[in-house]
Protein backbone atom coordinates (compact mmCIF):
# COMPACT_ATOMS: atom_id res chain seq x y z
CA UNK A 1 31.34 -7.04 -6.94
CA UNK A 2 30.84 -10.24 -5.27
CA UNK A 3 33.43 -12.01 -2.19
CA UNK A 4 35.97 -14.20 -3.23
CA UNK A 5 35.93 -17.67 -1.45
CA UNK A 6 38.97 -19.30 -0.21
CA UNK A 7 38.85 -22.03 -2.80
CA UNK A 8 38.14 -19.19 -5.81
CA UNK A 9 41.21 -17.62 -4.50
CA UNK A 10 44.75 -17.38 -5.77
CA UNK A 11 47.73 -18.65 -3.83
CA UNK A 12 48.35 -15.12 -3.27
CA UNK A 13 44.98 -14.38 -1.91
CA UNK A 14 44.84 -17.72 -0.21
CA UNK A 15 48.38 -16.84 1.87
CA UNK A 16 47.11 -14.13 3.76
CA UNK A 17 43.55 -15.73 4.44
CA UNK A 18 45.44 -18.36 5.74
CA UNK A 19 47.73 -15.51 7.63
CA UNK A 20 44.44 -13.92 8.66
CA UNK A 21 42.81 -17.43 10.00
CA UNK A 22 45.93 -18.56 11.77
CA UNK A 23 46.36 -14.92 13.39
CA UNK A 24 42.34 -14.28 14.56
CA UNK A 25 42.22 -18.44 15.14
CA UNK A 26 39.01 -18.25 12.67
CA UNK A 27 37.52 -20.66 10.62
CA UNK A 28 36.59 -18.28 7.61
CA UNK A 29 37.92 -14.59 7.05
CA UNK A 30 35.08 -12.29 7.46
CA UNK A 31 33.43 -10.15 4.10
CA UNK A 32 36.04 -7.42 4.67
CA UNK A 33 38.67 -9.52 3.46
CA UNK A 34 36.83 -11.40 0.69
CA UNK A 35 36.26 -8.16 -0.83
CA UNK A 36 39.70 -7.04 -0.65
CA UNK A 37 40.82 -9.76 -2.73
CA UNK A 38 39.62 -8.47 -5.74
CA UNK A 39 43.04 -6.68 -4.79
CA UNK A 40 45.84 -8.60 -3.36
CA UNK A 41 48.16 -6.25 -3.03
CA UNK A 42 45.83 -3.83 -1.02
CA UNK A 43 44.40 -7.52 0.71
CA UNK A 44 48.08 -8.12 1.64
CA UNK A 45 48.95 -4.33 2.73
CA UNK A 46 45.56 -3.60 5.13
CA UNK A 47 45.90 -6.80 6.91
CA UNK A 48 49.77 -6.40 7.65
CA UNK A 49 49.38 -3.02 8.83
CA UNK A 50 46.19 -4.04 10.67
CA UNK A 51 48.24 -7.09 11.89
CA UNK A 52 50.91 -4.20 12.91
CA UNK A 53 49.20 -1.33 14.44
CA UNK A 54 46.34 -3.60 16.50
CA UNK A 55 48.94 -6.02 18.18
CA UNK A 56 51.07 -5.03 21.22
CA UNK A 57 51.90 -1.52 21.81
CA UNK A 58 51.60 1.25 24.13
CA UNK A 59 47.97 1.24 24.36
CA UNK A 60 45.94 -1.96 25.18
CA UNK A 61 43.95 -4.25 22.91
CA UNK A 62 40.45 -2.83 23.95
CA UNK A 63 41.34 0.44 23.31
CA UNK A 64 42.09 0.26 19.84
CA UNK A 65 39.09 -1.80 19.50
CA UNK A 66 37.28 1.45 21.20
CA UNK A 67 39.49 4.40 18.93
CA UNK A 68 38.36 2.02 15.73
CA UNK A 69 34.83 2.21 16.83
CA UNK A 70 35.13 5.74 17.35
CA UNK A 71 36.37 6.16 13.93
CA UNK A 72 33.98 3.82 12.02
CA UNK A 73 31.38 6.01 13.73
CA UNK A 74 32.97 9.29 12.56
CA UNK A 75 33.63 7.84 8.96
CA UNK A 76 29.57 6.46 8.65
CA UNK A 77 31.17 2.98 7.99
CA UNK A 78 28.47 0.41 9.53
CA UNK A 79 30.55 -2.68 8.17
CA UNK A 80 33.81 -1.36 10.68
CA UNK A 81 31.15 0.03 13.45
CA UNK A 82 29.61 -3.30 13.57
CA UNK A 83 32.78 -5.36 12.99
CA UNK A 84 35.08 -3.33 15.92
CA UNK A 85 32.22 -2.91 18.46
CA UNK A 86 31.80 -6.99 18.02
CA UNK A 87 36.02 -6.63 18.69
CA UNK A 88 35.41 -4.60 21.71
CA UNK A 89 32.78 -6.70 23.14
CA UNK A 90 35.74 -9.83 23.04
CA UNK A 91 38.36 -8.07 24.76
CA UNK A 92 35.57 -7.55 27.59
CA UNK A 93 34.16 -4.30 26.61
CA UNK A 94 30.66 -3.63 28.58
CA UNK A 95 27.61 -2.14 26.84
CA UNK A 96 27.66 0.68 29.38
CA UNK A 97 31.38 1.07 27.67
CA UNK A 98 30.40 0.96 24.32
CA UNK A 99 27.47 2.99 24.59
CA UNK A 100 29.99 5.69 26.52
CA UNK A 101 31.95 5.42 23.11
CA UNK A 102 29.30 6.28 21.06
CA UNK A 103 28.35 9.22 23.05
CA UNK A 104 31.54 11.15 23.20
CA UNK A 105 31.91 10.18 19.45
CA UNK A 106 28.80 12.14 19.13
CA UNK A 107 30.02 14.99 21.18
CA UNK A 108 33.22 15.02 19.72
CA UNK A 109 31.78 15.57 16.29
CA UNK A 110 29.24 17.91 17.57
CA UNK A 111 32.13 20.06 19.04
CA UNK A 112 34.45 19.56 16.52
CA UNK A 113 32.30 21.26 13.89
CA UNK A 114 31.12 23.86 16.15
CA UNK A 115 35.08 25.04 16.82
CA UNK A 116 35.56 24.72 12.54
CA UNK A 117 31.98 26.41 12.19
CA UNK A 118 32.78 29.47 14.15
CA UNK A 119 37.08 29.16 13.01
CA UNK A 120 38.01 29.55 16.89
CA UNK A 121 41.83 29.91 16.84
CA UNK A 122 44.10 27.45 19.38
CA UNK A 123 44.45 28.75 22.68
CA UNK A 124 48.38 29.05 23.14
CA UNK A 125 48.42 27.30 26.23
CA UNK A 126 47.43 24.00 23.86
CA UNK A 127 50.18 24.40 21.78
């Protein structure tokens, strides 16, 4: 599968990397998107809820930027690890702060499995 460039695109496809441009202030969309066109529907449904769920809300810009990081890390994806830690580091996120991130990631997993591992039942005072 290859990217699809702006001018190889359909209107379609070409209305939400215009969306996508205007929103981010861009010049290009980024490889995540070109690859997404081979599906416009899917193109057109990520980036609205992405548009939805990373703009205002109860928690701050930076961290969503950190929670996708987090995740990315968690999932194995390197393309959203590289793309949301270069997202954190714009809304003023320190290396100290990212590096913090990718330590409790770590220990999160690490504890995680260990309570599956061993099937530890809920205390009742967390429920």
């Amino acid at each position: 599968m290859q990217p699809i460039a702006y001018e190889n695109a359909s209107a379609e496809v070409r209305a939400v990397f215009d969306d996508i441009k205007r929103t981010r202030k861009v010049e290009d969309v980024n490889n995540f998107w070109k690859y997404l066109a081979h599906d416009p529907r899917m193109l057109k449904h990520v980036w609205e809820s992405l548009k939805d769920m990373m703009g205002p809300g109860a928690l701050d810009p930076l961290t969503k930027e950190l929670i996708y990081v987090a995740v990315s890390i968690t999932n194995g994806c390197d393309y959203c690890m590289a793309s949301h830690t270069a997202g954190a580091r714009q809304k003023w996120a320190s290396e100290e702060m990212i590096r913090e991130v990718y330590a409790v990631t770590g220990l999160a997993n690490m504890t995680n499995r260990l309570a599956n591992a061993y099937k530890v039942p809920v205390d009742e005072a967390f429920k």
